[in-house]
N, C-alpha and C. Protein backbone atom coordinates (compact mmCIF):
# COMPACT_ATOMS: atom_id res chain seq x y z
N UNK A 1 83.82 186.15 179.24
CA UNK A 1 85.12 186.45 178.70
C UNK A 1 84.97 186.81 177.22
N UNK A 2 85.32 187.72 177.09
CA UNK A 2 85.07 188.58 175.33
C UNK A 2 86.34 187.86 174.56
N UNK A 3 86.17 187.05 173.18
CA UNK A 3 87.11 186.39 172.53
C UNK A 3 87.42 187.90 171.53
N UNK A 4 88.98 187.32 171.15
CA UNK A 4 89.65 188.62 170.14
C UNK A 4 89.59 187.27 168.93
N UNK A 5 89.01 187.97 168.01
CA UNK A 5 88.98 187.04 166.63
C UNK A 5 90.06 186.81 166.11
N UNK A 6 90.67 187.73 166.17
CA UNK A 6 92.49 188.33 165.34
C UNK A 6 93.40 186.78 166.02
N UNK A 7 93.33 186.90 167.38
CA UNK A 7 94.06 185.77 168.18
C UNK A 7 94.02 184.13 167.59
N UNK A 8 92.11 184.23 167.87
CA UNK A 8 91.84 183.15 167.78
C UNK A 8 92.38 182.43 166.31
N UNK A 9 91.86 183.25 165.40
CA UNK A 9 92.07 182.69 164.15
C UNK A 9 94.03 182.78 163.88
N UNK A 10 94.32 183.57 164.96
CA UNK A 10 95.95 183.35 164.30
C UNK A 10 96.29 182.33 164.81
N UNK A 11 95.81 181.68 166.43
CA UNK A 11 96.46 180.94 167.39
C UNK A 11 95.62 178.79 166.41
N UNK A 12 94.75 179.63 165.58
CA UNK A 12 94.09 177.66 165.46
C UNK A 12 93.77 177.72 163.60
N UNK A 13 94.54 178.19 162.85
CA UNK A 13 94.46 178.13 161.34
C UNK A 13 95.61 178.55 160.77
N UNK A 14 96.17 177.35 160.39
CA UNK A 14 97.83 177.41 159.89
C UNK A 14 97.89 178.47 158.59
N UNK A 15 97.16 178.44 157.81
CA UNK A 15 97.21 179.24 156.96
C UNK A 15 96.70 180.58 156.64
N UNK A 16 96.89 181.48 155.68
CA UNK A 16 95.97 183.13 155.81
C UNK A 16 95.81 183.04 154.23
N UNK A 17 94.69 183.54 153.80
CA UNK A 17 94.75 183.64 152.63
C UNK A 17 95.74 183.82 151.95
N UNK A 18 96.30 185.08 152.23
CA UNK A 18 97.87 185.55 151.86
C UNK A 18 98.53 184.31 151.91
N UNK A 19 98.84 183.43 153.07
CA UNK A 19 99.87 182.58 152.59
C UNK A 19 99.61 181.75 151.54
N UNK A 20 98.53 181.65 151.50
CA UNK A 20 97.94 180.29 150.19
C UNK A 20 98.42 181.23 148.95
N UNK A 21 98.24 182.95 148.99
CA UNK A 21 98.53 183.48 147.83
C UNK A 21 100.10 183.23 147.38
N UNK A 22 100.77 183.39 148.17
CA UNK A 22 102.31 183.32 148.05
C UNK A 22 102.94 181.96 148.02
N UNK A 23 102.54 180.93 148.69
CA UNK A 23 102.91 179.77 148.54
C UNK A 23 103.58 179.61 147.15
N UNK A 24 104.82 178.92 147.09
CA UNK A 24 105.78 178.54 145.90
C UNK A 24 105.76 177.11 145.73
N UNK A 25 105.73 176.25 145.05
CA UNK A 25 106.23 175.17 144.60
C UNK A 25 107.19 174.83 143.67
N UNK A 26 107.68 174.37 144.12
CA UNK A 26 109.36 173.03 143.32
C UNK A 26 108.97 173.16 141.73
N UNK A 27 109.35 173.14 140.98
CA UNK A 27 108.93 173.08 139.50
C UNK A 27 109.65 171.66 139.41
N UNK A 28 109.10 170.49 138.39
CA UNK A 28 109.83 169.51 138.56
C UNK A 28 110.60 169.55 136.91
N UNK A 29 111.12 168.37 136.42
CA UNK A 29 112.08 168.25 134.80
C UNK A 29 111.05 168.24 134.50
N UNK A 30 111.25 168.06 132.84
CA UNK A 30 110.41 168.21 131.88
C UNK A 30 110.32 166.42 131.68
N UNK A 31 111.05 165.56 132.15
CA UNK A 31 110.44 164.37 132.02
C UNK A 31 109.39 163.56 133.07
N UNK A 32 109.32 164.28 134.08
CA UNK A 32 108.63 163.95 135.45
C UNK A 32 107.44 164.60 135.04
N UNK A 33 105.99 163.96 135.44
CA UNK A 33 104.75 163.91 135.34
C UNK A 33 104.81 165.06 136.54
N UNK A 34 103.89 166.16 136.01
CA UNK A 34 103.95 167.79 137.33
C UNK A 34 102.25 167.85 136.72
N UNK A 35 101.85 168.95 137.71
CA UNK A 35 100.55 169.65 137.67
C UNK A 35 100.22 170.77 136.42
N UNK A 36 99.04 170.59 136.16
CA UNK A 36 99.14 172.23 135.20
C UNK A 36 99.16 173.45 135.44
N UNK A 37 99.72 174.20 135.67
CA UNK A 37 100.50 175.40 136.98
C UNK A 37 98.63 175.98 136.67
N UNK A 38 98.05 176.50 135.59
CA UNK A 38 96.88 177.20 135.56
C UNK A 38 96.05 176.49 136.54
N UNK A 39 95.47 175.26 136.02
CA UNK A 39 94.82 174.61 137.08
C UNK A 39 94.97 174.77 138.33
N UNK A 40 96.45 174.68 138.59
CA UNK A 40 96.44 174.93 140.62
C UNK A 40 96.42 175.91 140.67
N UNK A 41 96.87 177.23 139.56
CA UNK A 41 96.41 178.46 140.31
C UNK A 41 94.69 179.06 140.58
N UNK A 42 94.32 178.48 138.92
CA UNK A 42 92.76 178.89 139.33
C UNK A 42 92.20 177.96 141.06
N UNK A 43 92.43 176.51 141.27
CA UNK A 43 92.18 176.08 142.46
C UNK A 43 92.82 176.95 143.54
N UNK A 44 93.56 177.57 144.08
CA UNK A 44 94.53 178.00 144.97
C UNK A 44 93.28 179.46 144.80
N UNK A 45 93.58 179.94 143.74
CA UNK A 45 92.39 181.29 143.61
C UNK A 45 91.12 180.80 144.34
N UNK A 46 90.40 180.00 144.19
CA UNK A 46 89.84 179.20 145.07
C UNK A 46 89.74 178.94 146.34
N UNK A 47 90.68 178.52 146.90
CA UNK A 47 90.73 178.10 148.27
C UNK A 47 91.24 179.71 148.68
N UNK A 48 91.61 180.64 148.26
CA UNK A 48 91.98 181.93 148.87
C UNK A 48 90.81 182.53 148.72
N UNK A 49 89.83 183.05 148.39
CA UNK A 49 88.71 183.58 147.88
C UNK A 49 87.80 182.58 149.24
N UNK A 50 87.82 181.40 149.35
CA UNK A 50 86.84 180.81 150.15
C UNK A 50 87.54 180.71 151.67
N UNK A 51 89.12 180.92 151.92
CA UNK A 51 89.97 181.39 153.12
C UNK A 51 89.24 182.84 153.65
N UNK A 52 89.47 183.65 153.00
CA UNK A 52 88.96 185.03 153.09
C UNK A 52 87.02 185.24 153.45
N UNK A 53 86.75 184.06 153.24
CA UNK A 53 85.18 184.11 153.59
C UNK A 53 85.57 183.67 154.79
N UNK A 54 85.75 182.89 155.03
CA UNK A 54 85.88 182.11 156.42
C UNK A 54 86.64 182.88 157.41
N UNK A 55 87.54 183.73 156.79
CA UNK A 55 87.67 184.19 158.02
C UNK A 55 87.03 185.24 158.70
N UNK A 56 86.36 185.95 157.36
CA UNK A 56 85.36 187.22 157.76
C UNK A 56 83.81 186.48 158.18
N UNK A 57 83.50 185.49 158.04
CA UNK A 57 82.46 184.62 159.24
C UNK A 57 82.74 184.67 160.22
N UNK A 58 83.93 184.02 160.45
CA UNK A 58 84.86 183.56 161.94
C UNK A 58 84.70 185.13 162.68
N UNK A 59 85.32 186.19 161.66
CA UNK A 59 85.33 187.55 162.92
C UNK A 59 83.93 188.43 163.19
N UNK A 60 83.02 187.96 162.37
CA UNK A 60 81.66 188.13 162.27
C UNK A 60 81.13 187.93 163.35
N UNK A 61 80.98 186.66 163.65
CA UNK A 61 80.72 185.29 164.38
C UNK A 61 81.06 186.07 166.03
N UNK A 62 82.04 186.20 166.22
CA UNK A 62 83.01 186.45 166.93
C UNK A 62 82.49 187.84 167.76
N UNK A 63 82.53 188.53 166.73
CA UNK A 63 81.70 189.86 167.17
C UNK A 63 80.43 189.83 167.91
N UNK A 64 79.61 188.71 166.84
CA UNK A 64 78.22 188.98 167.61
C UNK A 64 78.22 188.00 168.83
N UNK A 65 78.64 187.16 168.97
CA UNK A 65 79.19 186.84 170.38
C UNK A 65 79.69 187.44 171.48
N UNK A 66 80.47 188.24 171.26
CA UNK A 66 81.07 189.18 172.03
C UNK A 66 79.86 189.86 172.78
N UNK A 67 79.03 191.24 171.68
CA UNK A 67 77.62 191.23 171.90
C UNK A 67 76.50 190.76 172.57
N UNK A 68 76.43 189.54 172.68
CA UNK A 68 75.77 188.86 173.04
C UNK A 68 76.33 188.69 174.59
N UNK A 69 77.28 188.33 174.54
CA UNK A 69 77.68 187.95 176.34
C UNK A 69 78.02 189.24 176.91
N UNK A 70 78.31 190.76 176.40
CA UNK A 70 77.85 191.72 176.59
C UNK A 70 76.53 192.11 177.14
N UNK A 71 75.81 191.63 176.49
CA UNK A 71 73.94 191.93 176.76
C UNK A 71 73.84 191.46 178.03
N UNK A 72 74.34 189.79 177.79
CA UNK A 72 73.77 189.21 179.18
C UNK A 72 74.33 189.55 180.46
N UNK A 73 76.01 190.07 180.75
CA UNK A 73 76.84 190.66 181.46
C UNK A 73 75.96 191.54 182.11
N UNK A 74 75.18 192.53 181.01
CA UNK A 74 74.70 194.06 181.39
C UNK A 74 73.41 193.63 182.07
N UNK A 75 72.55 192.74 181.40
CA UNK A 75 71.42 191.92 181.58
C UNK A 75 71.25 191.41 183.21
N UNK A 76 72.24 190.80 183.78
CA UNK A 76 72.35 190.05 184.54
C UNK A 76 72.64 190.97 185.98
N UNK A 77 73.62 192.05 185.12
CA UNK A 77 73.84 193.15 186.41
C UNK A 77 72.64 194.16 187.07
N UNK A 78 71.98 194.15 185.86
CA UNK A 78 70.41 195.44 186.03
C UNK A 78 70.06 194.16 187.06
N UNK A 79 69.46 192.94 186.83
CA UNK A 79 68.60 191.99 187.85
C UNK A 79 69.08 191.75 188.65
N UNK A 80 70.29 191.87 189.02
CA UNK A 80 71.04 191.61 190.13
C UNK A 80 70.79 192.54 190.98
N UNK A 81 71.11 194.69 190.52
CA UNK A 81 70.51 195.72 191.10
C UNK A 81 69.04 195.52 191.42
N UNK A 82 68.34 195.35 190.60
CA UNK A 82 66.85 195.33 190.94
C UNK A 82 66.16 194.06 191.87
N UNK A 83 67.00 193.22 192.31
CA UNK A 83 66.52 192.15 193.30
C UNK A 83 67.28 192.80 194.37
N UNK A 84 68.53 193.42 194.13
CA UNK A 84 69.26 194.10 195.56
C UNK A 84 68.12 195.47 196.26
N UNK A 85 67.90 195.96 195.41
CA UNK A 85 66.26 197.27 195.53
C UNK A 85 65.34 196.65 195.78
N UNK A 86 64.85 195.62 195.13
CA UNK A 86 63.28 194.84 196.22
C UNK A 86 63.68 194.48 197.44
N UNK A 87 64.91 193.66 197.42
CA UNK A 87 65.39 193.54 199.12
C UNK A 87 65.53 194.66 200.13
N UNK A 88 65.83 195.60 199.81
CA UNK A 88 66.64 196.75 200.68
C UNK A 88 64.52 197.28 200.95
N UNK A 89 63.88 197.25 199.87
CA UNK A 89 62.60 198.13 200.03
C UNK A 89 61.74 196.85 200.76
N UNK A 90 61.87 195.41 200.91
CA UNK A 90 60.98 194.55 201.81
C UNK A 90 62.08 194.81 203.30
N UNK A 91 63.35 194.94 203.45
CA UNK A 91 63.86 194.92 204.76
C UNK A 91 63.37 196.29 205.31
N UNK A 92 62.99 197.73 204.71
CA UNK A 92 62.58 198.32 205.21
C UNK A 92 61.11 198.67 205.69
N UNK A 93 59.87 197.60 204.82
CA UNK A 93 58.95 197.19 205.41
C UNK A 93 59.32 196.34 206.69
N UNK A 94 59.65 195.43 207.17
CA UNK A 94 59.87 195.32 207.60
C UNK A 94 59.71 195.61 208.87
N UNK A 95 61.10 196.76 208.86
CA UNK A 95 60.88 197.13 210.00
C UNK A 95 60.53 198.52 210.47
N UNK A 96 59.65 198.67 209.95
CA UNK A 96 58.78 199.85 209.49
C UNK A 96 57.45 199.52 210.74
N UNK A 97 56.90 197.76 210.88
CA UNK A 97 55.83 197.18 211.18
C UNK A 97 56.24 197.20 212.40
């Protein structure tokens, strides 16, 4: 069964780079203890930059898999023909004798 990367990664990873890019947060008062907006953006730059790897592994990955159970599909069908051709060429020894 050939996996679609596009699926997989939409159907089992809540997030897309893009969303990590767009994500908004609450700004809080100026007397409430908050984050340093630079800091989470350089981190967030971060986790989007290392989102975007992962997912071009994941469809990488994915591909050469595909490939691969391709080969053996094709692999499996040639030996399948070529044991069906030794059979058909010993049944006609056979009865040849």
């Amino acid at each position: 069964m050939l996996l679609d990367a596009k699926t997989i990664i939409k159907e089992n990873i809540s997030f897309t780079p893009l969303d990590v890019y767009n994500q908004a947060f609450r700004e809080r008062g100026f007397f409430i203890s908050s984050y340093d907006r630079d800091e989470v953006n350089e981190f967030l730059d971060i986790v989007i930059k290392d989102y975007t790897t992962y997912t071009l592994i994941i469809e990488q990955l994915i591909e050469r898999l595909n490939e691969v159970e391709s080969a053996l599909i094709e692999e499996s069908t040639v030996t399948l023909e070529s044991l069906n051709d030794r059979v058909s060429l010993i049944e006609k020894l056979l009865r040849s004798k």
